[in-house]
Protein backbone atom coordinates (compact mmCIF):
# COMPACT_ATOMS: atom_id res chain seq x y z
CA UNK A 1 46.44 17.46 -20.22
CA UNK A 2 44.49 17.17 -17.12
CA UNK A 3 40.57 16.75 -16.76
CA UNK A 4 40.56 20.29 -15.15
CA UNK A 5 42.92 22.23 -18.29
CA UNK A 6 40.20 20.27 -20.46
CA UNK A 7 37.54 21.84 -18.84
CA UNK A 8 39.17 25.08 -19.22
CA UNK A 9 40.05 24.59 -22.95
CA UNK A 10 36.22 24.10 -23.57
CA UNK A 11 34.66 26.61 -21.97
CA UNK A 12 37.03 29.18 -24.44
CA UNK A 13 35.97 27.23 -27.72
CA UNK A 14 32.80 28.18 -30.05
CA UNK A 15 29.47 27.14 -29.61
CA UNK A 16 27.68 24.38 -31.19
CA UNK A 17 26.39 25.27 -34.75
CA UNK A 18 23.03 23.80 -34.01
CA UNK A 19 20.80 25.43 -35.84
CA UNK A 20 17.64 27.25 -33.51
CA UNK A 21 14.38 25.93 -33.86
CA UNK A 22 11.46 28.33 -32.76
CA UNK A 23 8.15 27.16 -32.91
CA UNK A 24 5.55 29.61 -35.33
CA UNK A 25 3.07 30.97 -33.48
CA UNK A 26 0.20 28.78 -32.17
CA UNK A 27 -2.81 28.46 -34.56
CA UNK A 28 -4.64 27.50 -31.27
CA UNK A 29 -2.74 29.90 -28.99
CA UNK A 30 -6.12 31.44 -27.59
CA UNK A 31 -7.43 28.29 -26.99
CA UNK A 32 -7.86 27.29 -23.34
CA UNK A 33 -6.80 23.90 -23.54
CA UNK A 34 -3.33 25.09 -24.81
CA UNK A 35 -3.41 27.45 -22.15
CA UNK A 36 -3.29 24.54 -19.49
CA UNK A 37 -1.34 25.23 -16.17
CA UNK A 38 -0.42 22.25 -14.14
CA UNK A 39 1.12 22.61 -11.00
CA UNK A 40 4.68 22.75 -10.80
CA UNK A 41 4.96 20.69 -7.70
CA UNK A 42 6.06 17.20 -8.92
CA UNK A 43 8.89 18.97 -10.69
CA UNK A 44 10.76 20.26 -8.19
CA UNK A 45 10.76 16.90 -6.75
CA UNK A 46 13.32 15.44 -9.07
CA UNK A 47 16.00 18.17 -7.14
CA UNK A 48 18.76 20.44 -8.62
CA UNK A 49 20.70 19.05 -11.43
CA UNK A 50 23.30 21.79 -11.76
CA UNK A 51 25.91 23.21 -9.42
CA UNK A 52 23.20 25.48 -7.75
CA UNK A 53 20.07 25.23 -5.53
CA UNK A 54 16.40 26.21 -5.39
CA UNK A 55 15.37 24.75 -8.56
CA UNK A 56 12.70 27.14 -9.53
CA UNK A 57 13.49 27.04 -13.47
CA UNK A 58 13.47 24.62 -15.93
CA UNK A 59 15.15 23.48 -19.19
CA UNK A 60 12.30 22.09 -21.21
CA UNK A 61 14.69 19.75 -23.62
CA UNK A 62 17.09 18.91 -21.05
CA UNK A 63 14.21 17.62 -19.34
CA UNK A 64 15.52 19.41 -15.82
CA UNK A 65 15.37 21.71 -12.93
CA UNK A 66 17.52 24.42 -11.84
CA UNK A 67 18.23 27.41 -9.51
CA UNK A 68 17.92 30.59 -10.84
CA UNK A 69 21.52 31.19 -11.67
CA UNK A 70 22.28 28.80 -13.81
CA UNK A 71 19.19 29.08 -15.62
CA UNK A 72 20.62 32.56 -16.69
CA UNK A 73 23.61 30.87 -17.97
CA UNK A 74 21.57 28.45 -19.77
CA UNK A 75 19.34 31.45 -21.19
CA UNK A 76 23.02 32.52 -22.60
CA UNK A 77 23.62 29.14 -23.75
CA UNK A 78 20.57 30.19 -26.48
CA UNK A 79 17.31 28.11 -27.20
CA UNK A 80 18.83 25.34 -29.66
CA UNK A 81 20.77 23.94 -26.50
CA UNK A 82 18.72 24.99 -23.33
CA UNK A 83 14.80 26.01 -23.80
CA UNK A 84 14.30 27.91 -20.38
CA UNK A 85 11.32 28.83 -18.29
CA UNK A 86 9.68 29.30 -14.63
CA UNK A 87 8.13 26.60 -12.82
CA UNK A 88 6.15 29.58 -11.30
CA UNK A 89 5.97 32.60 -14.08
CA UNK A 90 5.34 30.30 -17.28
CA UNK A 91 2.22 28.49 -18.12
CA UNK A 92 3.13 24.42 -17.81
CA UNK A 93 0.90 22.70 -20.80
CA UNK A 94 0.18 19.12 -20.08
CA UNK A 95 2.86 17.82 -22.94
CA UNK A 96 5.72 20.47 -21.42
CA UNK A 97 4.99 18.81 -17.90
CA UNK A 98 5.21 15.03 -19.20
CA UNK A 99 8.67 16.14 -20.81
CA UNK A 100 9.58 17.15 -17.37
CA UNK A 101 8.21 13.96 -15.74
CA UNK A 102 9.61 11.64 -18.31
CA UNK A 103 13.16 12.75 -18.35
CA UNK A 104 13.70 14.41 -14.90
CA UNK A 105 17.48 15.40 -13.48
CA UNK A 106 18.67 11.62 -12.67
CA UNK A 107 18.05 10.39 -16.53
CA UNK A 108 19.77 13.63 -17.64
CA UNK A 109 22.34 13.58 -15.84
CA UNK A 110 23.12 9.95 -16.52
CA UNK A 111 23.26 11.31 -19.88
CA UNK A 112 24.95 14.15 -19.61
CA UNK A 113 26.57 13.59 -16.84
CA UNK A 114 28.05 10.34 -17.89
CA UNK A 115 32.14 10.89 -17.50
CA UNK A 116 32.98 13.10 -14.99
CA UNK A 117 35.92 10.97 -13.56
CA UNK A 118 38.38 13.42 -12.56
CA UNK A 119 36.68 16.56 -12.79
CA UNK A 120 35.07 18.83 -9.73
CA UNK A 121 31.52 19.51 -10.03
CA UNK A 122 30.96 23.17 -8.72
CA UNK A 123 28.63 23.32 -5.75
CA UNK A 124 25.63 25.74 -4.69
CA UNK A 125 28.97 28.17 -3.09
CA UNK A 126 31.15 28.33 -6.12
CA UNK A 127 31.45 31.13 -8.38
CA UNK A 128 29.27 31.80 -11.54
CA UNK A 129 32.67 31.50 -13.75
CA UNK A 130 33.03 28.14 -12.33
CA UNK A 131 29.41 26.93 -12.84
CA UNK A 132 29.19 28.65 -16.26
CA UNK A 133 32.22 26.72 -17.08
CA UNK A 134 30.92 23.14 -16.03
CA UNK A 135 27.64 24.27 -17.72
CA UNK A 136 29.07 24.89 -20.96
CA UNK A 137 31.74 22.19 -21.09
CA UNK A 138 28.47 20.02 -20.22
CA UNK A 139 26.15 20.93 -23.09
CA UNK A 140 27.95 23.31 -25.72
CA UNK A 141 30.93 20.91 -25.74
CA UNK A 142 29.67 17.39 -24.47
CA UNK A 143 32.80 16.89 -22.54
CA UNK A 144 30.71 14.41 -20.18
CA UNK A 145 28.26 12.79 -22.21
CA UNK A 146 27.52 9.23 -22.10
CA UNK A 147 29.56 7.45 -25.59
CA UNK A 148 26.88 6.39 -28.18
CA UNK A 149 26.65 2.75 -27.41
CA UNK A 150 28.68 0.13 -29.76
CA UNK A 151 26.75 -0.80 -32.73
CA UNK A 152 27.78 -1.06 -36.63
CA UNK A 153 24.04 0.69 -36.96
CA UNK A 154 23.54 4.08 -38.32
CA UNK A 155 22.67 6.36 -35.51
CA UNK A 156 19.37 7.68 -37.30
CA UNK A 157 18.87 3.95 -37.69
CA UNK A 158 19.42 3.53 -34.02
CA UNK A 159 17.21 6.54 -32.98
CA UNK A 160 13.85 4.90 -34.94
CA UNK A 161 14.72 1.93 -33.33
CA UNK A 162 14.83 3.54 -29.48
CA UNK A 163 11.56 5.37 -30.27
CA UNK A 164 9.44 2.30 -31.24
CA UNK A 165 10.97 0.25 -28.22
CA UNK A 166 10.13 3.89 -26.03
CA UNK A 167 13.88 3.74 -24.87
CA UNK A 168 13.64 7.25 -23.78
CA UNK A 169 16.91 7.24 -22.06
CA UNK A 170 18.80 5.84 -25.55
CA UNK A 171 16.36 8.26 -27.40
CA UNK A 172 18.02 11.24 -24.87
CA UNK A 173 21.40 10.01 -25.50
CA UNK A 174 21.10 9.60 -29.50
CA UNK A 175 19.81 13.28 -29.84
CA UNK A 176 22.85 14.54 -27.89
CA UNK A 177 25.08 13.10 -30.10
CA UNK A 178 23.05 13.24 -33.63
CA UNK A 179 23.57 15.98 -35.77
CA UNK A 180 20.47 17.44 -38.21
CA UNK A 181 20.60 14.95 -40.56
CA UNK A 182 20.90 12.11 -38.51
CA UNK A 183 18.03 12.72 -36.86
CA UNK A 184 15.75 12.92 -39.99
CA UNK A 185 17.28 9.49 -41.26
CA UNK A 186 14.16 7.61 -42.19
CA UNK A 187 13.05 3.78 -42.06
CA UNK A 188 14.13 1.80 -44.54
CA UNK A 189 14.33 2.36 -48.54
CA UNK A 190 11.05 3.58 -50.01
CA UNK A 191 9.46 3.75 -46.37
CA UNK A 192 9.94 7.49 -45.95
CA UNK A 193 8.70 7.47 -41.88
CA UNK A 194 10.99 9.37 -39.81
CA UNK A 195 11.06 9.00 -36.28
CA UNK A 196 8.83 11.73 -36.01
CA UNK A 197 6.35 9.47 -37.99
CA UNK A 198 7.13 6.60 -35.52
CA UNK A 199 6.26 9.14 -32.37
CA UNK A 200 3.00 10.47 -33.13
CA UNK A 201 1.89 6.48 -34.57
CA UNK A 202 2.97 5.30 -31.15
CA UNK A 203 1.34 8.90 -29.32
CA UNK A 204 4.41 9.07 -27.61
CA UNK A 205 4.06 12.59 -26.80
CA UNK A 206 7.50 12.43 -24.77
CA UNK A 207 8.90 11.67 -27.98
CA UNK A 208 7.20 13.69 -30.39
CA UNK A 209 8.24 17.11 -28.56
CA UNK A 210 11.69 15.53 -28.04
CA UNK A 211 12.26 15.66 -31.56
CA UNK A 212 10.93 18.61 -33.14
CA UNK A 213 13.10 20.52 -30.63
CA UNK A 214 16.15 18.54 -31.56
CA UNK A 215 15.64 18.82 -35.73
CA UNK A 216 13.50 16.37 -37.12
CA UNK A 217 11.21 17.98 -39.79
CA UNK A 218 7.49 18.21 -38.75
CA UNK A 219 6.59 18.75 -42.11
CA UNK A 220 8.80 15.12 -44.16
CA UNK A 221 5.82 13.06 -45.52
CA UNK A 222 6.26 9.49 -46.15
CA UNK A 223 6.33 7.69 -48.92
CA UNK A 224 2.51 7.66 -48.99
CA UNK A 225 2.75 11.65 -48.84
CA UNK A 226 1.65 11.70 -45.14
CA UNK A 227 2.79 13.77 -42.37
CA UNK A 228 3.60 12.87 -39.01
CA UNK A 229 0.19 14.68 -38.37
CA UNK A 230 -1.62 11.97 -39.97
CA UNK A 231 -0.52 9.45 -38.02
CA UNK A 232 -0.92 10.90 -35.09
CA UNK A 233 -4.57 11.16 -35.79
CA UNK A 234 -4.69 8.01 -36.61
CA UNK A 235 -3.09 7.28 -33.16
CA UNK A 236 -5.86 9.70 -31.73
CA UNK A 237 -3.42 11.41 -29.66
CA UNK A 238 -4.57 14.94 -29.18
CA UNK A 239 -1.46 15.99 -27.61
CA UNK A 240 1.18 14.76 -30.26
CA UNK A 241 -1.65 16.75 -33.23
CA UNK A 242 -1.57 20.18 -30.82
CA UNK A 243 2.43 20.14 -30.81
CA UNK A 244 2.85 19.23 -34.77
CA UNK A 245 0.32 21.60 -35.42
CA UNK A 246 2.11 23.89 -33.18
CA UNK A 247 5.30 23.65 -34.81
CA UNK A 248 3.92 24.27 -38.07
CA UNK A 249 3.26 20.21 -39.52
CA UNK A 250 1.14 20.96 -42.86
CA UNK A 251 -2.89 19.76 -41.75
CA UNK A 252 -3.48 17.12 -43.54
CA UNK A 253 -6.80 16.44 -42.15
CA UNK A 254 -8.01 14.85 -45.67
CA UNK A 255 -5.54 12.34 -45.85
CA UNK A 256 -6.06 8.72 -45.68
CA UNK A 257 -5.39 7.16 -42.12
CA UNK A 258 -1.99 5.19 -42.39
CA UNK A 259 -1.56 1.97 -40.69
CA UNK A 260 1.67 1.70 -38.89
CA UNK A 261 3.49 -2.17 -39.88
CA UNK A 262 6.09 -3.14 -36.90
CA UNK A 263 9.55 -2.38 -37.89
């Protein structure tokens, strides 16, 4: 079978059963600073990582930039595999834009990206068939994504691992590959800290958002009954406490400050 019947075969095959995660409303939606609009400038800078041009959208998980067509056929795609909006319509919060700035369309793509030997790329002048093809083969069946790399470790082992070294590129490639309960594996027996827990201890607010979109449960306490929530106060990271509170992490405010020991 050639690279090109593959990529055929895919886009006719189901969708992933990921399961949709959307966020409860705000408790601090009417509160300015989560109202925060940076300019959209530096993200257009990273270029068009899709088959069109104009980048003027963006995928907030996928951490890139795209023209307006495709981001239609990512809109289609539905929010548990592409999380869509306007570099010019959409308020840009200061933790949406670090996504953005972190990731960018060369570390996705050398994610997603990854094997493409023998397949044609559709350009800015091909059909939407042909880029909604390449789009879906891309994310709804991970024809191209880079191979998880060779380790006897667990991969929710190896995703706590990537988050407390910040190895945002191995963190990017673990979450396209991990399924839900991969993702929530936790450190170590009778440790109870998720990755999540490891995030908001390290404010890695990069990381943090990362993983609530892809699964990880903002409201697992460890086995001292705390919530990623605590330790992100503990961390004092403002950011990483707006986006668990956000998503609907329990607040814990009473709870004892945890001290994070080195894994």
């Amino acid at each position: 079978v050639s690279p090109s019947d593959s990529l055929t075969a895919a886009s006719n095959l189901g969708g992933t059963t990921s399961p949709r995660l959307d966020p409860p409303p705000s408790p601090h939606a009417n509160r300015k600073k989560h109202r925060r609009k940076k300019s959209s400038a530096p993200l257009r800078s990273e270029g068009n990582p899709g088959p069109g041009e104009d980048p003027d959208w963006a995928s907030l998980n996928l951490g890139a930039v795209m023209c307006i067509e495709c981001s239609g056929i990512h809109r289609n795609l539905g929010t548990h595999l592409s999380r869509v909006r306007s570099l010019d319509l959409d308020d840009w919060p200061v933790e949406l834009t670090m996504v953005m700035m972190a990731i960018g369309n060369s570390l996705a793509n050398s994610v997603w990206e990854h094997s493409t030997e023998g397949y044609s790329k559709p350009g800015p002048e091909s059909s939407r068939e042909e880029k909604e093809r390449w789009i879906r083969a891309k994310y709804e069946q991970k024809l191209f994504v880079c191979p998880l790399p060779a380790s006897d470790v667990p991969l929710g082992q190896q995703l706590l691992r990537a988050v407390v070294e910040d190895d945002l590129r191995l963190v990017v490639t673990l979450l396209a590959h991990g399924c839900k309960e991969e993702v929530n594996e936790t450190y170590g027996d009778g440790d109870g800290r998720s990755a999540l827990h490891l995030a908001a201890a390290m404010a890695n607010v990069v990381c943090t958002q990362l993983l609530i979109w892809y699964g990880v449960d903002v409201k697992s306490c460890d086995a001292h009954g705390l919530t990623p929530l605590a330790y992100a106060r503990r961390a004092g990271s403002c950011e990483c406490c707006d986006i668990l509170l956000q998503y609907g992490c329990p607040n814990d405010a009473c709870s004892p400050t945890p001290a994070l020991s080195a894994l």
